[in-house]
C-alpha atoms as a PDB file:
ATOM      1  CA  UNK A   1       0.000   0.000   0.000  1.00  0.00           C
ATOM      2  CA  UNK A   2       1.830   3.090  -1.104  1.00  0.00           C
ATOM      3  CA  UNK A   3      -0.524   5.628   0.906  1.00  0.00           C
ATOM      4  CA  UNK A   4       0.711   5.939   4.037  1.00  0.00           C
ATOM      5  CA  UNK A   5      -2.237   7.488   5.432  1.00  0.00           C
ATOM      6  CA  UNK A   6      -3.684   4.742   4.072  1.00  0.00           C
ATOM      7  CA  UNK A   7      -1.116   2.386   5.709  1.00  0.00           C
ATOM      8  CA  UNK A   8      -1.246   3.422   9.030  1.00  0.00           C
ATOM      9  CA  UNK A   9      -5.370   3.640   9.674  1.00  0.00           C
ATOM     10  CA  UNK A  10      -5.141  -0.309   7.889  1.00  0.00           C
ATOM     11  CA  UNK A  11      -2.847  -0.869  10.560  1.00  0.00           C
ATOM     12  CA  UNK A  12      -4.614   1.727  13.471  1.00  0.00           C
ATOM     13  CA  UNK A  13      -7.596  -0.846  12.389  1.00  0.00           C
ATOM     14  CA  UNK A  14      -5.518  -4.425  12.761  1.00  0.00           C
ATOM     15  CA  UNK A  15      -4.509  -3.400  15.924  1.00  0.00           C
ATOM     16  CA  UNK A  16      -8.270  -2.609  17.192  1.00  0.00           C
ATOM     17  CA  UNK A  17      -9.579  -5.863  15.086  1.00  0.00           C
ATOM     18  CA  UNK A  18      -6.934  -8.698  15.662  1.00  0.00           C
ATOM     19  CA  UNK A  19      -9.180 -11.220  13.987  1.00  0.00           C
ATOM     20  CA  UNK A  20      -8.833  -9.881  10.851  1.00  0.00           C
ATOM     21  CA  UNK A  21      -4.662  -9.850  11.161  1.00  0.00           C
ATOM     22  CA  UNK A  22      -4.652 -12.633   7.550  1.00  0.00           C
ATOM     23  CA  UNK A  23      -6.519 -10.296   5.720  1.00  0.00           C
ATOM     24  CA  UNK A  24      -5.085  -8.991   2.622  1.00  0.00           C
ATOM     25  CA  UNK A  25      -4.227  -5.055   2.760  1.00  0.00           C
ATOM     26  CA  UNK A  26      -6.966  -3.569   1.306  1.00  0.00           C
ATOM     27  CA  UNK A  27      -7.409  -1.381  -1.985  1.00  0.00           C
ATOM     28  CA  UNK A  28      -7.295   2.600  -1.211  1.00  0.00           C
ATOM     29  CA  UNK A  29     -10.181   4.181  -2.484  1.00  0.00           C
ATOM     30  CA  UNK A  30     -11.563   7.635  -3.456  1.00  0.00           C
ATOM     31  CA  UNK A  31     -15.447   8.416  -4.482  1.00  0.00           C
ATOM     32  CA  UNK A  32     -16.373  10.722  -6.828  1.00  0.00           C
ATOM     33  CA  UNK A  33     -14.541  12.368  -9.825  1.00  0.00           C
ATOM     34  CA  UNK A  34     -14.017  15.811  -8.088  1.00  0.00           C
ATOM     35  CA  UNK A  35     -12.466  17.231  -4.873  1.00  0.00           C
ATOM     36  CA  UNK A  36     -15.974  18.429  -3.759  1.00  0.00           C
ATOM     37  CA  UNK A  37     -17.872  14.678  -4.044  1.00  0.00           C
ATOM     38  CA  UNK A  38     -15.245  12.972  -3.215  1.00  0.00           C
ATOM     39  CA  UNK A  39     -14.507  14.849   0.427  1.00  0.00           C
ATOM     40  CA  UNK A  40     -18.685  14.315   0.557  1.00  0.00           C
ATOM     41  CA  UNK A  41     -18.956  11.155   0.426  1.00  0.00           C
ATOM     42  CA  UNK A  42     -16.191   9.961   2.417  1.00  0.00           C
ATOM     43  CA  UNK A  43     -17.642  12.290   5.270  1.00  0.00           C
ATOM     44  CA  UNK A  44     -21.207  10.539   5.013  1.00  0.00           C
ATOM     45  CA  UNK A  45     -19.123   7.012   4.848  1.00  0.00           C
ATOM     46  CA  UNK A  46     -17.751   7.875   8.004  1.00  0.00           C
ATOM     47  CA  UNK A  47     -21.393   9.113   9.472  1.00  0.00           C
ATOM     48  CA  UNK A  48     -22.951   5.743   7.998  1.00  0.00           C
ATOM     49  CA  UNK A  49     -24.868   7.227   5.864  1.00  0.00           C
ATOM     50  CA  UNK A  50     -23.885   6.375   3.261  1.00  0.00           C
ATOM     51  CA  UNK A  51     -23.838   2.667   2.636  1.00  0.00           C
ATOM     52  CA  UNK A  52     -23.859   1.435  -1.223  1.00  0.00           C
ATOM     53  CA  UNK A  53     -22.066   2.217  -3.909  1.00  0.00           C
ATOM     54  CA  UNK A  54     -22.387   1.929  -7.439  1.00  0.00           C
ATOM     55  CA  UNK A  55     -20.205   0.868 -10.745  1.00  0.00           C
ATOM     56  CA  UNK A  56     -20.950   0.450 -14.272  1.00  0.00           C
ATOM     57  CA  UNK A  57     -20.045  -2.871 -15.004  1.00  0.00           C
ATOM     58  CA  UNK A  58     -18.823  -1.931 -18.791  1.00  0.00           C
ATOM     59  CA  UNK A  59     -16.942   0.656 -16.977  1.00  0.00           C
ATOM     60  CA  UNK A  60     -14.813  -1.781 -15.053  1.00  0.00           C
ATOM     61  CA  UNK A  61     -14.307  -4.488 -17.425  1.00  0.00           C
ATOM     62  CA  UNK A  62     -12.833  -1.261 -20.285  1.00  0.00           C
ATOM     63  CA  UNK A  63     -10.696  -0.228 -17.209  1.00  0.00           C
ATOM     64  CA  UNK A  64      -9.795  -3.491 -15.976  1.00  0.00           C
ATOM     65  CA  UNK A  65     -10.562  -3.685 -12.984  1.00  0.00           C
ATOM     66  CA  UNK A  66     -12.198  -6.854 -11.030  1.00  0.00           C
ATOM     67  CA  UNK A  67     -16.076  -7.101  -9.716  1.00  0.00           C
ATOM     68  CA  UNK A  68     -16.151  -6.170  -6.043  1.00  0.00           C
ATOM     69  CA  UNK A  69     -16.708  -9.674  -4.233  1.00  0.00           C
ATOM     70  CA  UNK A  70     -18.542  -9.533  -0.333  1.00  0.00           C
ATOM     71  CA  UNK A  71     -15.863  -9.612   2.237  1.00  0.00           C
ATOM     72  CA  UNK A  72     -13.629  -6.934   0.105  1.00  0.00           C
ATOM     73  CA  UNK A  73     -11.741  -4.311   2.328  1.00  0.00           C
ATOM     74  CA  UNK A  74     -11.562  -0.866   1.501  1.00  0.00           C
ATOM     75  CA  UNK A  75      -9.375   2.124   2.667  1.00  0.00           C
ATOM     76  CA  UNK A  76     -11.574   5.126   1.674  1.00  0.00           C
ATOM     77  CA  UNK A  77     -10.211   8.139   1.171  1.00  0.00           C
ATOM     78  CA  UNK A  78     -10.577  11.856   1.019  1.00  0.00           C
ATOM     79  CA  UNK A  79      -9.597  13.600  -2.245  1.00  0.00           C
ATOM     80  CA  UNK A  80      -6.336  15.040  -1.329  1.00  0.00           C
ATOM     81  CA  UNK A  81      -5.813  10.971  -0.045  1.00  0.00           C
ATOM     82  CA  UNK A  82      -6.065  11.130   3.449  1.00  0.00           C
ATOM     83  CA  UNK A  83      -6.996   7.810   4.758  1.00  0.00           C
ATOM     84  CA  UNK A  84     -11.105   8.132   6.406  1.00  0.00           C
ATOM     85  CA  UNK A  85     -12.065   4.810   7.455  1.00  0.00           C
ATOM     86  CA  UNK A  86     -11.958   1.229   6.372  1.00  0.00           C
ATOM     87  CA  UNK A  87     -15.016  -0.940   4.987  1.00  0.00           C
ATOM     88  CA  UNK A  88     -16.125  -4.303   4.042  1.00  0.00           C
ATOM     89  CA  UNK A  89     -18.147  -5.339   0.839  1.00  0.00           C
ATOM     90  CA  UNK A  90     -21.824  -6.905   2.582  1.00  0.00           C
ATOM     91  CA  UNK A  91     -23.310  -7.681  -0.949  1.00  0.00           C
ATOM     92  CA  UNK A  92     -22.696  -7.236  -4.676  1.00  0.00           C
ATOM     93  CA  UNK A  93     -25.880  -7.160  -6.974  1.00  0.00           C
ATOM     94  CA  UNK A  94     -25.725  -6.950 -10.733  1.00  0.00           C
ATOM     95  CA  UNK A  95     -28.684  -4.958 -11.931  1.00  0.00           C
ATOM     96  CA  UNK A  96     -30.025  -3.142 -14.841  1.00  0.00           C
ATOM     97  CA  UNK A  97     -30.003   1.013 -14.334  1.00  0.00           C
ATOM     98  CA  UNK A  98     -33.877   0.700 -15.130  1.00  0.00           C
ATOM     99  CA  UNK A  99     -34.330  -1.378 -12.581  1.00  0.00           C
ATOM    100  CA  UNK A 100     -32.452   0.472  -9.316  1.00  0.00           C
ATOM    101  CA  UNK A 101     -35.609   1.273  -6.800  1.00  0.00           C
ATOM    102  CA  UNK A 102     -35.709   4.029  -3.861  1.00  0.00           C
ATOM    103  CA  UNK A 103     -34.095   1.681  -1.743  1.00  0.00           C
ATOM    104  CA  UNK A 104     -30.790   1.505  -3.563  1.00  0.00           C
ATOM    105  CA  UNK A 105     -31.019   5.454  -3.878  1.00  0.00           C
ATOM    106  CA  UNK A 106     -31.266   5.636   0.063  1.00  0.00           C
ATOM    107  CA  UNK A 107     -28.740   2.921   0.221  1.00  0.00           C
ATOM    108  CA  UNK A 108     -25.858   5.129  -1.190  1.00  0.00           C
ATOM    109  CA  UNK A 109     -26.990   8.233   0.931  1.00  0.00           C
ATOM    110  CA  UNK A 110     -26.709  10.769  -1.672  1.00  0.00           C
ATOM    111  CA  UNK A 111     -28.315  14.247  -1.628  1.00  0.00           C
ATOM    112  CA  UNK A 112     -32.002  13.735  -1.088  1.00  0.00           C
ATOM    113  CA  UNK A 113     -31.635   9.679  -1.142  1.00  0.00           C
ATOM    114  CA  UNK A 114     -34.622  10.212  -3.624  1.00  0.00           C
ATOM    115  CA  UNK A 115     -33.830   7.608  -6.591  1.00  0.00           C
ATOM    116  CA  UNK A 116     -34.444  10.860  -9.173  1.00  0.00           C
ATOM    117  CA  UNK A 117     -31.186  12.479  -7.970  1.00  0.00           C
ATOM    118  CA  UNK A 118     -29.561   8.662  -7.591  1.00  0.00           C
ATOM    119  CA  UNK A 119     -30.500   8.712 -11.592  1.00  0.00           C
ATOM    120  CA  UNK A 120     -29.390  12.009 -12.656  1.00  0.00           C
ATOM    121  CA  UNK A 121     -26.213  12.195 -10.814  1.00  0.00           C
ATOM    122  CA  UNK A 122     -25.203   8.556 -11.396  1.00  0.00           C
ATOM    123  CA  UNK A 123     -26.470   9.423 -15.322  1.00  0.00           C
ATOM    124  CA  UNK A 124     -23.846  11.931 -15.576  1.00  0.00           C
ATOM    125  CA  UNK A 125     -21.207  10.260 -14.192  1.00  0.00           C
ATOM    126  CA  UNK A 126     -21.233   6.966 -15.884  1.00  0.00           C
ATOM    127  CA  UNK A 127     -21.645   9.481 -18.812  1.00  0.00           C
ATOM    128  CA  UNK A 128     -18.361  10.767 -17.900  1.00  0.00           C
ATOM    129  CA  UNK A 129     -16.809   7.447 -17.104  1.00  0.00           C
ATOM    130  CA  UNK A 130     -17.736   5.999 -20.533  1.00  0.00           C
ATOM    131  CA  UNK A 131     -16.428   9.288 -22.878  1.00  0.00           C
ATOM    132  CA  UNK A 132     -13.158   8.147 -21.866  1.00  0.00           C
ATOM    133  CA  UNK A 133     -13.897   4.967 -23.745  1.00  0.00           C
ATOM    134  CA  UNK A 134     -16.309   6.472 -26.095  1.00  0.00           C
ATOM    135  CA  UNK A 135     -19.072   4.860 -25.306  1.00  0.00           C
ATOM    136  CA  UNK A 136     -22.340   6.126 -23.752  1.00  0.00           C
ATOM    137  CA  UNK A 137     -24.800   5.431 -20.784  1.00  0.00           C
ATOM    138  CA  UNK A 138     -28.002   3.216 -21.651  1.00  0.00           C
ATOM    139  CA  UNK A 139     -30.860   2.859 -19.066  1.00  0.00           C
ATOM    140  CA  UNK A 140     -29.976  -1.167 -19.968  1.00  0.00           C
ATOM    141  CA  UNK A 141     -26.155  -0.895 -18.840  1.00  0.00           C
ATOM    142  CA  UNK A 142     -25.784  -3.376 -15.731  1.00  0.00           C
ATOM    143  CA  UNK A 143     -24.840  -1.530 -12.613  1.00  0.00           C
ATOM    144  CA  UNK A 144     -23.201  -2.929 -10.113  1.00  0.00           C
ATOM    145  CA  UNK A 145     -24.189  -2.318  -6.845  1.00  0.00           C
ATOM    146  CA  UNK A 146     -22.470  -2.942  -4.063  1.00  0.00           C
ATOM    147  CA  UNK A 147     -22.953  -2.843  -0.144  1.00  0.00           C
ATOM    148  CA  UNK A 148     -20.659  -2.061   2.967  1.00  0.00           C
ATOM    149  CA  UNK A 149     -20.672  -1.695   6.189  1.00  0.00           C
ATOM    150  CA  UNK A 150     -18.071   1.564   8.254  1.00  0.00           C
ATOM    151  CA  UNK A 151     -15.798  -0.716  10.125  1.00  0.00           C
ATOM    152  CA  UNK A 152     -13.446   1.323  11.533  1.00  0.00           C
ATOM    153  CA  UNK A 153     -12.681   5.748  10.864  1.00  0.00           C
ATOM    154  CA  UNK A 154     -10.024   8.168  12.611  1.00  0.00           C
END
């Protein structure tokens, strides 16, 4: 783990939670593609609050990167990459973006936790995401939505 702020709240949390001691160190994270979102929703991570995320899955196999699997660790951090608090994958569902109900939207905690603003703001960023690829957004992309639980914060 290169972060050490990362480094040293992984280890801040081995030291509180011996039983997990085998574990793999986790991957650092950081929500949100601007300073403003990303500071956000590590702060409502922290309250519990927020408590779901959410991926396109075309997004993530372009980049490369592996489906979340339940029992994953997390680092999250703040923009700047100061290390928040540590969580643990609950659940992983693979669902269309039509079908996402209210209770994903409260779920990830976000502004209202109506699903309207879930759909617009998660609209325009996996419009974002997918420019880079040039690709765009359908209301049949699979999401992937996944579930944590706050284990452990400064």
């Amino acid at each position: 783990m290169k972060n050490a702020s990362a480094r040293n709240l992984w280890g801040d949390f081995l030291d509180a939670h011996l039983e997990f001691a085998s574990e793999d160190a986790p991957k650092v994270i950081r929500l949100g593609d601007n300073e403003k979102d990303a500071d956000l929703y590590a702060d409502l991570i922290c309250k519990e609050t927020k408590r779901a995320m959410s991926h396109s899955l075309q997004v993530l196999q372009l980049s490369g990167q592996p489906l979340p699997r339940i029992g994953n660790f997390y680092v999250v951090t703040d923009w700047e990459g100061h290390a928040k608090c540590v969580i643990r994958t609950t659940a992983v569902k693979l669902l269309p973006y039509f079908s996402i109900r209210e209770e994903q939207a409260r779920l990830e905690g976000e502004g209202d936790k109506s699903l309207e603003h879930w759909k617009k703001t998660h609209w325009d960023c996996y419009t974002r995401e997918l420019e880079k690829f040039d690709k765009t957004p359908k209301e049949s992309m699979i999401v992937v939505f996944e579930e944590f639980e706050m284990l452990f914060k400064k």
